[in-house]
N, C-alpha and C. Protein backbone atom coordinates (compact mmCIF):
# COMPACT_ATOMS: atom_id res chain seq x y z
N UNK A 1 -56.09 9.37 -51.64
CA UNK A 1 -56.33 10.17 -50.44
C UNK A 1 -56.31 11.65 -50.85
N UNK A 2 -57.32 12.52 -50.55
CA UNK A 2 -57.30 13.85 -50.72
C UNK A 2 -56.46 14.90 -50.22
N UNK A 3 -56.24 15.95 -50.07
CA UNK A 3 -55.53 17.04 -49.84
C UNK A 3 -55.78 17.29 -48.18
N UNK A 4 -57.42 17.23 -48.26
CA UNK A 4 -57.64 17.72 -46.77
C UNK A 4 -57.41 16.58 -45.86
N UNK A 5 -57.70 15.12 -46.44
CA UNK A 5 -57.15 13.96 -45.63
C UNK A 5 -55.89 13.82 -44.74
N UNK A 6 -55.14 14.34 -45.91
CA UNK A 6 -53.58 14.22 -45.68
C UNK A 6 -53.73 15.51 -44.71
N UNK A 7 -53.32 16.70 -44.65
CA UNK A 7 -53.37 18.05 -44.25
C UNK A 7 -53.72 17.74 -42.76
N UNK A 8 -54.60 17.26 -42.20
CA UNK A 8 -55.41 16.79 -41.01
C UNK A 8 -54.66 16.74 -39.77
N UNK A 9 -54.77 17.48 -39.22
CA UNK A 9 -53.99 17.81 -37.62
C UNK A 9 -54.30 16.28 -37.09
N UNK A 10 -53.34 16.18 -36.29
CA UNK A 10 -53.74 14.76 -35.12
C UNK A 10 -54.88 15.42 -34.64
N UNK A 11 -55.17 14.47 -33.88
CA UNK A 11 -56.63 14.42 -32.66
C UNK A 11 -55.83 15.00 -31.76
N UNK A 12 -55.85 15.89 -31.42
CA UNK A 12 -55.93 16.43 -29.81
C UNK A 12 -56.10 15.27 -28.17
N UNK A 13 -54.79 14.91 -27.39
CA UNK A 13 -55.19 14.32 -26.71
C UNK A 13 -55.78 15.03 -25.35
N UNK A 14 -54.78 15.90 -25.01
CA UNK A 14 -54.62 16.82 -24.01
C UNK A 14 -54.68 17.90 -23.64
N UNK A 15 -55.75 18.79 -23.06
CA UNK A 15 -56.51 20.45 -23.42
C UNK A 15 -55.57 20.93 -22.15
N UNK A 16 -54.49 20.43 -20.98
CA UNK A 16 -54.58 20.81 -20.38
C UNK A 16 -52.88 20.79 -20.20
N UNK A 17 -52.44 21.07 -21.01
CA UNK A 17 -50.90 21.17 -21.54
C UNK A 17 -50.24 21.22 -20.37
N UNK A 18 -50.35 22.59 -20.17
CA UNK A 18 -49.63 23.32 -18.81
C UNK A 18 -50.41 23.62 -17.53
N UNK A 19 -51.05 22.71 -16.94
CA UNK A 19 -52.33 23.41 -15.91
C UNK A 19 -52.30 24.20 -15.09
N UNK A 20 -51.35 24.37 -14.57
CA UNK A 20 -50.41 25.85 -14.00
C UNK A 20 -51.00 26.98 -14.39
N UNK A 21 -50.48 27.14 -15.44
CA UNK A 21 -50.07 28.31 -16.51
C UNK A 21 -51.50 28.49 -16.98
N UNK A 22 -52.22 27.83 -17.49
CA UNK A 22 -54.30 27.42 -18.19
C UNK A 22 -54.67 27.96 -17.10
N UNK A 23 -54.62 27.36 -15.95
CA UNK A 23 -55.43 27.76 -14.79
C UNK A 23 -55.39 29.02 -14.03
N UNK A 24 -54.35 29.33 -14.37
CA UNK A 24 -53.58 30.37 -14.37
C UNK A 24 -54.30 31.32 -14.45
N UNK A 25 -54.51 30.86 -16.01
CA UNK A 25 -55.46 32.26 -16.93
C UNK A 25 -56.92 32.44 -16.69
N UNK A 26 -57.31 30.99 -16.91
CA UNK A 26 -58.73 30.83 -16.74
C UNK A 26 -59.66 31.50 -15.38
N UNK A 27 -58.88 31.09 -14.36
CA UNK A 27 -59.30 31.85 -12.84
C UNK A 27 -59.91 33.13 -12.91
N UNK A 28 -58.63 33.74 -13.05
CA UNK A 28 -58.92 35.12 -13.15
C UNK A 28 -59.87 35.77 -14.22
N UNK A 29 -60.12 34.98 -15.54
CA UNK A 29 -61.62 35.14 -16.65
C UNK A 29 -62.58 35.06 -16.00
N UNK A 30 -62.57 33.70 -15.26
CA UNK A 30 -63.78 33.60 -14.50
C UNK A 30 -64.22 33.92 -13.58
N UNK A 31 -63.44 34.74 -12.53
CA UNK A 31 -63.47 35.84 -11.83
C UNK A 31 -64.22 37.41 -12.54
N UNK A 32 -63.66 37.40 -13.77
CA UNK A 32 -64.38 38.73 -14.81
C UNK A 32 -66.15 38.81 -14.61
N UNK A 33 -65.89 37.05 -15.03
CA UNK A 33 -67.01 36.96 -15.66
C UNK A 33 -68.34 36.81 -14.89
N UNK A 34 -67.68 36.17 -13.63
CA UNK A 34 -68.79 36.50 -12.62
C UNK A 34 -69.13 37.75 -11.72
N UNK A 35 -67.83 38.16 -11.63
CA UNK A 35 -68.00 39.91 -10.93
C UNK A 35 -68.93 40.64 -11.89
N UNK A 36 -68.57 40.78 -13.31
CA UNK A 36 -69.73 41.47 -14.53
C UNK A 36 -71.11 40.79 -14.03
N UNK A 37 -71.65 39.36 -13.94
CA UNK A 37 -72.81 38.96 -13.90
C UNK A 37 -73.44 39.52 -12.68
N UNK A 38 -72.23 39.51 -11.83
CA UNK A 38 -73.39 40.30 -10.32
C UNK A 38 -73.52 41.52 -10.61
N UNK A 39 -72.66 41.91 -11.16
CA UNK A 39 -72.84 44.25 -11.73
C UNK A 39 -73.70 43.63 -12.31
N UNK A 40 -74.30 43.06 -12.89
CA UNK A 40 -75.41 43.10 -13.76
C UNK A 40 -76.76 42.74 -12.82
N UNK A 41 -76.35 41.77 -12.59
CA UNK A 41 -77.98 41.53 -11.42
C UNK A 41 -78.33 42.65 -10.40
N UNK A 42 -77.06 43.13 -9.50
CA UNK A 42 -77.62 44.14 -9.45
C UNK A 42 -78.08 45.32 -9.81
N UNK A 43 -77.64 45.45 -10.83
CA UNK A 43 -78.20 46.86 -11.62
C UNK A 43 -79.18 46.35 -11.99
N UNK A 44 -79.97 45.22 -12.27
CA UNK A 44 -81.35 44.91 -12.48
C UNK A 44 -82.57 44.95 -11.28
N UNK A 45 -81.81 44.97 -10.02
CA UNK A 45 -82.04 44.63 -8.74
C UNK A 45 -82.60 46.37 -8.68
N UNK A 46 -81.60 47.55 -9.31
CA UNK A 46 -81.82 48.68 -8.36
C UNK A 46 -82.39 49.65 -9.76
N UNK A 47 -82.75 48.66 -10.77
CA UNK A 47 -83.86 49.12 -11.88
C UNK A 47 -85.37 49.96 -11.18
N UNK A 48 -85.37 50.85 -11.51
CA UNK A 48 -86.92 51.10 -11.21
C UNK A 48 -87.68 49.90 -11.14
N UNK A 49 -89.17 50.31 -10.07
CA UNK A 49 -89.48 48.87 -9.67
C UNK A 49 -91.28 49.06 -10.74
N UNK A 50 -91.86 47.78 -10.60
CA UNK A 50 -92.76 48.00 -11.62
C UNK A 50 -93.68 49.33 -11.77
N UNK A 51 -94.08 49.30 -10.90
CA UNK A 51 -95.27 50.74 -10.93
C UNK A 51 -94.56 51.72 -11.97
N UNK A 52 -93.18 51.96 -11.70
CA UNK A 52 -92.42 53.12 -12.24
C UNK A 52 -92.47 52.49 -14.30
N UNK A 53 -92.12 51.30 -14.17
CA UNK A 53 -91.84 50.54 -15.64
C UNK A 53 -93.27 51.15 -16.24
N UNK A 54 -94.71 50.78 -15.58
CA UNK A 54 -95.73 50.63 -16.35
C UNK A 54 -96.06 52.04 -16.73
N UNK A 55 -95.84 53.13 -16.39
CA UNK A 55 -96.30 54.76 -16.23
C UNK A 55 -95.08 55.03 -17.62
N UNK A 56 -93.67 54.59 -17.98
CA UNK A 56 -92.79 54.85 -18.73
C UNK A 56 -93.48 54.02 -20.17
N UNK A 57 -93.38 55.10 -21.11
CA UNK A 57 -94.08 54.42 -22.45
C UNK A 57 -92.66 53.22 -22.99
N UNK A 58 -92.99 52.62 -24.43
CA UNK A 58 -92.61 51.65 -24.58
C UNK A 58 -91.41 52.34 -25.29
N UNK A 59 -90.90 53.33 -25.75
CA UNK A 59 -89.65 53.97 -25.78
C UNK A 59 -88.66 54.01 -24.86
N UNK A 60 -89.19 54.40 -23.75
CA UNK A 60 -88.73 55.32 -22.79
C UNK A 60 -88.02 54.09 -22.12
N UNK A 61 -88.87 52.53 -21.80
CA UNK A 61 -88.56 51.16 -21.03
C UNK A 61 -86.67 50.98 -22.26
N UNK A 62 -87.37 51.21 -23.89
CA UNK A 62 -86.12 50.28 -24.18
C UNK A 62 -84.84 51.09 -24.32
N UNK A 63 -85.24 53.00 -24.15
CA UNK A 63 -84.10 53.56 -23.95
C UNK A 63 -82.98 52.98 -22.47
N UNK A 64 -84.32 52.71 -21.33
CA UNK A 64 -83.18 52.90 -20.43
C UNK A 64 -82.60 51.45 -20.07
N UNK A 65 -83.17 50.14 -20.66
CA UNK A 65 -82.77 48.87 -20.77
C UNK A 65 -81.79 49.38 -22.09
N UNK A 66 -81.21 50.14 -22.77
CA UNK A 66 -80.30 50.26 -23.67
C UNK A 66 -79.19 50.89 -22.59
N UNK A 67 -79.91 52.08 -22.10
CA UNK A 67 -78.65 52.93 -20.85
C UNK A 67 -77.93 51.81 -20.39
N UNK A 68 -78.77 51.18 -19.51
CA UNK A 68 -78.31 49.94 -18.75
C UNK A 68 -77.22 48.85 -19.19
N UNK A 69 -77.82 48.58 -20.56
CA UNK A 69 -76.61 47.48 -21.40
C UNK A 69 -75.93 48.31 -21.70
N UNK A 70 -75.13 49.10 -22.19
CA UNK A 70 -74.31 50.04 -22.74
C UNK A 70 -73.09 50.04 -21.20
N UNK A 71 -74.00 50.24 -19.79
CA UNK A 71 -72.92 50.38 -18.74
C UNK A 71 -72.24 49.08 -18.48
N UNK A 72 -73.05 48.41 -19.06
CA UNK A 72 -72.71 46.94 -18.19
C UNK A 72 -71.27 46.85 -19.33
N UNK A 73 -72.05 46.69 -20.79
CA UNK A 73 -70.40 46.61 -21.54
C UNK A 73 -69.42 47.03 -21.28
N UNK A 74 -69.99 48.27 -21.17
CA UNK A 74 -68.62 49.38 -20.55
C UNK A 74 -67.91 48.76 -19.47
N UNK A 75 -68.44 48.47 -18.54
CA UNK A 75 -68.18 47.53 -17.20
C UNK A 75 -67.37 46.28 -17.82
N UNK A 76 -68.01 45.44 -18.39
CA UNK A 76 -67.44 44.08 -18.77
C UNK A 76 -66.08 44.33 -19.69
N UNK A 77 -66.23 45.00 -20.65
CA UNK A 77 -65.29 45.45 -21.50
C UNK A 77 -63.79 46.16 -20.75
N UNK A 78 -64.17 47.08 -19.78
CA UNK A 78 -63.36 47.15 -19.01
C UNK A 78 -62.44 46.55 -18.03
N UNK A 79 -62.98 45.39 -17.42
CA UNK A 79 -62.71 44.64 -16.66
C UNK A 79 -61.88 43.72 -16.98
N UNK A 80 -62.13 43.15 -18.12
CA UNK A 80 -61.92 42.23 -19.04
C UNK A 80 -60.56 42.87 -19.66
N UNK A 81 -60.33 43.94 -20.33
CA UNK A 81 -59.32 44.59 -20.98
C UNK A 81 -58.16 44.34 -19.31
N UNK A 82 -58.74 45.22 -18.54
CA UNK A 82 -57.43 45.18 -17.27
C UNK A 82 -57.02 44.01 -16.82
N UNK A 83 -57.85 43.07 -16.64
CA UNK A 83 -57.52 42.09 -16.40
C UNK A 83 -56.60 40.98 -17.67
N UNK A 84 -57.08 41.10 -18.89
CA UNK A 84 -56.33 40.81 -19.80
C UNK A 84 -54.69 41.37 -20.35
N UNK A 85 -54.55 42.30 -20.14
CA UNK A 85 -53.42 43.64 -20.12
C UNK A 85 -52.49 42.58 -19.58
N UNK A 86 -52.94 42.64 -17.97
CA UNK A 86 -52.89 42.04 -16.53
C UNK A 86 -51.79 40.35 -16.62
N UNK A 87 -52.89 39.95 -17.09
CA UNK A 87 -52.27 38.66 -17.51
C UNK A 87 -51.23 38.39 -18.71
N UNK A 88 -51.76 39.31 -19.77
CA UNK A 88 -50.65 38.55 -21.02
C UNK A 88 -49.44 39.68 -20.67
N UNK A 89 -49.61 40.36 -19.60
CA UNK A 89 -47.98 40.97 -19.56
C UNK A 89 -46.89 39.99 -19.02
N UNK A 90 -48.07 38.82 -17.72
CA UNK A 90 -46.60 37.83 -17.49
C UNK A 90 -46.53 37.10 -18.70
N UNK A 91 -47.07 37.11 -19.44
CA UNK A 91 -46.76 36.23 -20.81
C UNK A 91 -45.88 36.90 -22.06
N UNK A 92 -46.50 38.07 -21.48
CA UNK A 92 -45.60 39.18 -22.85
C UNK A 92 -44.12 39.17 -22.90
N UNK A 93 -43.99 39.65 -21.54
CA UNK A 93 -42.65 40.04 -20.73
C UNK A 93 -41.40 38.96 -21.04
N UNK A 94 -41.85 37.23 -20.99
CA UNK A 94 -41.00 36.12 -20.71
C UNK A 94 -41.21 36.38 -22.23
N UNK A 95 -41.46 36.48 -23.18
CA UNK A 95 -41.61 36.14 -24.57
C UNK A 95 -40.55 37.12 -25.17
N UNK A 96 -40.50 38.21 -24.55
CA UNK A 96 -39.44 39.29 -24.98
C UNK A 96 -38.43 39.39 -24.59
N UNK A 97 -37.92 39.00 -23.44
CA UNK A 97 -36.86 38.51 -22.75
C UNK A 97 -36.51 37.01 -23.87
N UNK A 98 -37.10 36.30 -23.87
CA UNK A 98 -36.69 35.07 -24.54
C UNK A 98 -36.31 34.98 -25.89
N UNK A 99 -37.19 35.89 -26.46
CA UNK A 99 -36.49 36.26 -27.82
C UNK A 99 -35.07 37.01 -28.12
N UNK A 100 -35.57 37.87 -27.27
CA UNK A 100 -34.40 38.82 -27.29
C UNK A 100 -32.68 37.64 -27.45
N UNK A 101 -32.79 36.72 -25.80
CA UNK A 101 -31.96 35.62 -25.77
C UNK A 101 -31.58 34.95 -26.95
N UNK A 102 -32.54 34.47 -27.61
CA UNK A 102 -32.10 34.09 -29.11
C UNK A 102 -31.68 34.71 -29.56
N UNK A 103 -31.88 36.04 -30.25
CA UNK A 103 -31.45 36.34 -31.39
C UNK A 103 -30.08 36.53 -31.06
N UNK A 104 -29.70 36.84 -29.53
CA UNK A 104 -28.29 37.20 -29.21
C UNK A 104 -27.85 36.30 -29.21
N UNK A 105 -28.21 34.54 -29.47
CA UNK A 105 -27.53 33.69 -29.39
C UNK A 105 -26.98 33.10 -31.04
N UNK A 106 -27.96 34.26 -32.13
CA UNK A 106 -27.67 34.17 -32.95
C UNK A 106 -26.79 34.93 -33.33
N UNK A 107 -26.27 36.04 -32.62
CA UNK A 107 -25.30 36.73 -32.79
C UNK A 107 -23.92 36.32 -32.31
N UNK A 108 -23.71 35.13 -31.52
CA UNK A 108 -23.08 34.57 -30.86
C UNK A 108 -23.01 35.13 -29.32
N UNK A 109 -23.70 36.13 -28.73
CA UNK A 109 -23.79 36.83 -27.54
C UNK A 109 -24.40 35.49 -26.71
N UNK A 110 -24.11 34.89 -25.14
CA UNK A 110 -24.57 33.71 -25.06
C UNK A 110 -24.71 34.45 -23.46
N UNK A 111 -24.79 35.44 -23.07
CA UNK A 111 -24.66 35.99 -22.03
C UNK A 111 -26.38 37.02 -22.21
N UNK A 112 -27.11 36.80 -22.65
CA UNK A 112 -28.19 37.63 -22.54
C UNK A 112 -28.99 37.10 -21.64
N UNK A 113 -29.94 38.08 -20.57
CA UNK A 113 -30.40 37.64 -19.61
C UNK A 113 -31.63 37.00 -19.64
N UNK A 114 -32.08 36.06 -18.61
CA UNK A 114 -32.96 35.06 -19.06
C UNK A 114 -33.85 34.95 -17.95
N UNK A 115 -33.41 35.75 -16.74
CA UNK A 115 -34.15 35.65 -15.38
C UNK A 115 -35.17 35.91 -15.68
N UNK A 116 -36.59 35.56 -15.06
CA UNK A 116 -38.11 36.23 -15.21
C UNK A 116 -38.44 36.79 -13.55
N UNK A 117 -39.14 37.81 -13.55
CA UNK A 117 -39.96 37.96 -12.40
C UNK A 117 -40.43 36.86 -11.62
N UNK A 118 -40.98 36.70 -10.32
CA UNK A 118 -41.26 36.13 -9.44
C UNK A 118 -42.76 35.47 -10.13
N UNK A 119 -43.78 36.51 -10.45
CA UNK A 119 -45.00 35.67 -10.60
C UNK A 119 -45.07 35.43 -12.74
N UNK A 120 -43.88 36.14 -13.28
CA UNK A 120 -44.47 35.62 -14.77
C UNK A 120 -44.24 33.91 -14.95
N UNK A 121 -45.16 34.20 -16.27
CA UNK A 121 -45.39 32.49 -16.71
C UNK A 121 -44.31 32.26 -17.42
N UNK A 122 -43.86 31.17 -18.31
CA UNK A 122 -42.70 30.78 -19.29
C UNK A 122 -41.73 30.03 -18.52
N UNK A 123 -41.75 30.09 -16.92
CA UNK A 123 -40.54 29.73 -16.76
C UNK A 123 -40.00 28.87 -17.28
N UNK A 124 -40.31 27.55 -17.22
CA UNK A 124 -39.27 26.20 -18.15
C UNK A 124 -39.39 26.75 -19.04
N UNK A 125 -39.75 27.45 -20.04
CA UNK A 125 -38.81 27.55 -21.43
C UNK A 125 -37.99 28.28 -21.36
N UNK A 126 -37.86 29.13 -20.32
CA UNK A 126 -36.81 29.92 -20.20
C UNK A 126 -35.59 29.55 -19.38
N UNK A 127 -35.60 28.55 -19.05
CA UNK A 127 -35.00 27.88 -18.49
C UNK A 127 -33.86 27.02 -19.49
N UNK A 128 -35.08 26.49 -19.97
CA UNK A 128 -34.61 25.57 -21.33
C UNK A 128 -34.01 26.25 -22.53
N UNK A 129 -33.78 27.42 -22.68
CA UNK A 129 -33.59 28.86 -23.45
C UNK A 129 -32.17 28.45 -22.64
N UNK A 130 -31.97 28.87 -21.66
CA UNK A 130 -30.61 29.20 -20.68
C UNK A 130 -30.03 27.76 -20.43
N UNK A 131 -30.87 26.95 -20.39
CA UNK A 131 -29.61 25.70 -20.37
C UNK A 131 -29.19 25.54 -22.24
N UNK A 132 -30.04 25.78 -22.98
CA UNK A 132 -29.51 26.04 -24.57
C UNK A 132 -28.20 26.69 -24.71
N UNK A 133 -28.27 28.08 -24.05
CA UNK A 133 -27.38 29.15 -24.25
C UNK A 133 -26.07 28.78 -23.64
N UNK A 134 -26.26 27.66 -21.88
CA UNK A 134 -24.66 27.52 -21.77
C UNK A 134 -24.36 26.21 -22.69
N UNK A 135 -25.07 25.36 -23.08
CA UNK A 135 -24.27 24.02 -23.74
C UNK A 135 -23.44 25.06 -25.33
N UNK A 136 -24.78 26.03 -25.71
CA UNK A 136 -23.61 26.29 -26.95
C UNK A 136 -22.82 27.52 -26.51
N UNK A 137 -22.51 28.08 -25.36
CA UNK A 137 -21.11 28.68 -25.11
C UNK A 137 -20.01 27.45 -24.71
N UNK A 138 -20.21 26.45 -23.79
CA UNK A 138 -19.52 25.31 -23.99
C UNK A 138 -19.15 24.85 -24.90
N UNK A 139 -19.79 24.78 -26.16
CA UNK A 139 -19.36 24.20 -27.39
C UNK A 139 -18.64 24.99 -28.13
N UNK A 140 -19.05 25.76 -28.05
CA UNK A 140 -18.17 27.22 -29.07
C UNK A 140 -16.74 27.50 -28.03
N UNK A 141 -16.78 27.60 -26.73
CA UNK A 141 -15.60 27.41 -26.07
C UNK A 141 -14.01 26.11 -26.25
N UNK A 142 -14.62 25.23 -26.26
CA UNK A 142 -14.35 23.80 -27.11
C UNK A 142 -13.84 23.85 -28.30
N UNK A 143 -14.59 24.39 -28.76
CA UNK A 143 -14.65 24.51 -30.20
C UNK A 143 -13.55 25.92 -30.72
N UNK A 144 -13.16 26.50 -29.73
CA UNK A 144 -12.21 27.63 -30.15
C UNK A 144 -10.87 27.07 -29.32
N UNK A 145 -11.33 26.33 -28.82
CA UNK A 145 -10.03 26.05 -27.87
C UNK A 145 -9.27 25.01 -28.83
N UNK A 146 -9.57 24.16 -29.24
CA UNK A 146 -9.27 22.75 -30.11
C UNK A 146 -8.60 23.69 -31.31
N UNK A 147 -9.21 24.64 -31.74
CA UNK A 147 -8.80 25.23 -33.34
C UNK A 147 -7.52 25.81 -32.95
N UNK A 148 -7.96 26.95 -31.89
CA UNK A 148 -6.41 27.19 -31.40
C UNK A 148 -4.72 26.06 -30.73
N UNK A 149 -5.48 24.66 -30.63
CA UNK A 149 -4.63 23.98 -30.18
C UNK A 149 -4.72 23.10 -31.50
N UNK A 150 -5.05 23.23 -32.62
CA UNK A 150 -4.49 22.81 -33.94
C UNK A 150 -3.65 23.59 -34.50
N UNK A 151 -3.98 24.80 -34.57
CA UNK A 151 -3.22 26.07 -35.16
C UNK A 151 -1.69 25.81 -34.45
N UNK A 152 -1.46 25.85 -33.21
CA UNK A 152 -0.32 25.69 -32.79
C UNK A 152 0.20 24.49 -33.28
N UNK A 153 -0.17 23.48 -33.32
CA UNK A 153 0.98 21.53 -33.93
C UNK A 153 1.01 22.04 -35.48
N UNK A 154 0.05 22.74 -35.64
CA UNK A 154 0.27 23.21 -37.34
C UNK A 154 1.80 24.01 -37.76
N UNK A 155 1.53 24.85 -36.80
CA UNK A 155 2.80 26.14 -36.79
C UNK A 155 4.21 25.13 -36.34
N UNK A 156 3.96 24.36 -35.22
CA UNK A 156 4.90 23.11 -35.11
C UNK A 156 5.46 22.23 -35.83
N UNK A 157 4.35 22.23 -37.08
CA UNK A 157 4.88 21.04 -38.12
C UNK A 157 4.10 19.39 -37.54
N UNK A 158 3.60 19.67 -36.51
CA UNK A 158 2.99 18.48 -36.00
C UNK A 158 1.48 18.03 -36.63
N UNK A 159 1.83 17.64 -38.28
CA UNK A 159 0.37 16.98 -38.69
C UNK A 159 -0.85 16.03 -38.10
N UNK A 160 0.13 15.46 -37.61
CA UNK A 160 -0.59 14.08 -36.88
C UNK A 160 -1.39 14.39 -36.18
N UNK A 161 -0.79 15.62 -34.77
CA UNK A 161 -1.32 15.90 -33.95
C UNK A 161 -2.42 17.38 -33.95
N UNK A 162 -2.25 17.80 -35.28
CA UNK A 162 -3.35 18.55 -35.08
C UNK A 162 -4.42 18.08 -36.31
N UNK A 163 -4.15 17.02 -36.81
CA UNK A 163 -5.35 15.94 -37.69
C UNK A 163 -6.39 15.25 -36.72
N UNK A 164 -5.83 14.99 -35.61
CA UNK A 164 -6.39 14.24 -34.02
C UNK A 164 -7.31 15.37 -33.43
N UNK A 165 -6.57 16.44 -33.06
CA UNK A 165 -7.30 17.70 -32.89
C UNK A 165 -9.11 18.28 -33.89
N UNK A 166 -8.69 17.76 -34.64
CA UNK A 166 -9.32 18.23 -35.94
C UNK A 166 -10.96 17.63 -36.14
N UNK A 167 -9.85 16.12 -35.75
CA UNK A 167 -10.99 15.35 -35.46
C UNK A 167 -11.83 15.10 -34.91
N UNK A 168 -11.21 15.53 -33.48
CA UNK A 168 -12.29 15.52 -32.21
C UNK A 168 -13.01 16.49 -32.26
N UNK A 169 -12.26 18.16 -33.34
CA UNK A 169 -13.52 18.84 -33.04
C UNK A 169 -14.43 18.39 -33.78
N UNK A 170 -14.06 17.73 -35.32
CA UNK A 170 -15.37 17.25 -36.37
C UNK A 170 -16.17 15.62 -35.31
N UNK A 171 -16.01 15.66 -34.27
CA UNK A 171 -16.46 14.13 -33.68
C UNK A 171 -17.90 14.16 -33.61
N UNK A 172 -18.49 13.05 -34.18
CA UNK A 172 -19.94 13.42 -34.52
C UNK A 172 -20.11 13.81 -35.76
N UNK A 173 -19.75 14.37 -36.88
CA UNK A 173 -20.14 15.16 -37.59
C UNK A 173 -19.57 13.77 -38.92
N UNK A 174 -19.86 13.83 -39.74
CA UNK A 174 -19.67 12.78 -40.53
C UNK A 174 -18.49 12.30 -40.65
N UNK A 175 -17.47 11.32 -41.23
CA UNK A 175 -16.03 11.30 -41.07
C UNK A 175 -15.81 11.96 -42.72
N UNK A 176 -16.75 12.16 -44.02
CA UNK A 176 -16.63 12.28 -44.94
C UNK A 176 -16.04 14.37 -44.92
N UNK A 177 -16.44 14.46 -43.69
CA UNK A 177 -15.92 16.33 -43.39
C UNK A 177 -14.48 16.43 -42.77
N UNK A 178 -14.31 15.74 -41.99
CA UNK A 178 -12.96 15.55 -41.43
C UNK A 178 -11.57 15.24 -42.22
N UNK A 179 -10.75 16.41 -42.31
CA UNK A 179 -9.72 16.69 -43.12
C UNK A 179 -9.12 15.57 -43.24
N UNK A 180 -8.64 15.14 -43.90
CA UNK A 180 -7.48 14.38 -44.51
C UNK A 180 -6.20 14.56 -44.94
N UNK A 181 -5.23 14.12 -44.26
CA UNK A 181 -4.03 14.69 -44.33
C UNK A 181 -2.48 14.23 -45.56
């Protein structure tokens, strides 16, 4: 089997992941794209009418069919930019907020904010970001609480009972990590 065989993305089942969020986007493109097509028909509409075309030499027709495309870009290009801006800011916005959340969760900070605006997109992952952030302050809570309630049977002289301790915090974690006393 070759390189590119192996390498080979699955087949694609589903174009329509999030249809919310796709449709979301798409609307408002296709809103662009038809508002530009009518600026365009009509500016073809309020083109000089023939008599005027045939008297204009064959320069003069492709200067101002150049004028003409040049506005329309300008037009489309414009439209398209605001409206794009427009949209990937609710996308921008939850992405920077959400990162931000991580990295503070890599700092152990588990308190960074996760709320989004009313109309941005991301919500479930940001959601899913913030139910992340309380299970591992729960765990790290747990997990400081148990050490501190070993530390004390330790200072007690109570092996047994902070080997039990020890354990439950290593629970899950292989038994080959879990101290031995």
């Amino acid at each position: 089997m070759s390189d590119r065989q192996r390498r080979k993305a699955p087949k694609r089942e589903r174009y329509l992941i999030d249809p919310r969020l796709q449709l979301a986007l798409a609307v408002p493109l296709v809103g662009i794209v038809t508002g530009v097509a009518l600026a365009w028909a009509v500016a073809i509409y309020v083109l000089p009418g023939e008599d005027v075309l045939r008297t204009m030499t064959a320069e003069e027709t492709r200067a101002l069919f150049l004028r003409a495309s040049l506005v329309y870009y300008a037009i489309a290009t414009a439209a398209v930019t605001a409206v794009a801006v427009f949209l990937s800011h609710r996308i921008a916005g939850p992405v920077f907020v959400i990162e931000r959340a991580l990295r503070g969760l890599e700092r152990g900070d588990y308190e960074q904010r996760l709320s989004l605006r009313t109309r941005d997109y991301l919500k479930p992952l940001a959601t899913s970001v913030a139910e992340l952030c309380d299970s591992l302050r729960e765990r790290e809570e747990r997990r400081q609480r148990l050490v501190k309630q070993a530390a004390v049977r330790l200072e007690a002289s109570d092996l047994a009972g902070a080997r039990e301790l020890l354990a439950e915090l290593f629970a899950g974690e292989e038994a080959s990590e879990v101290p031995r006393g």
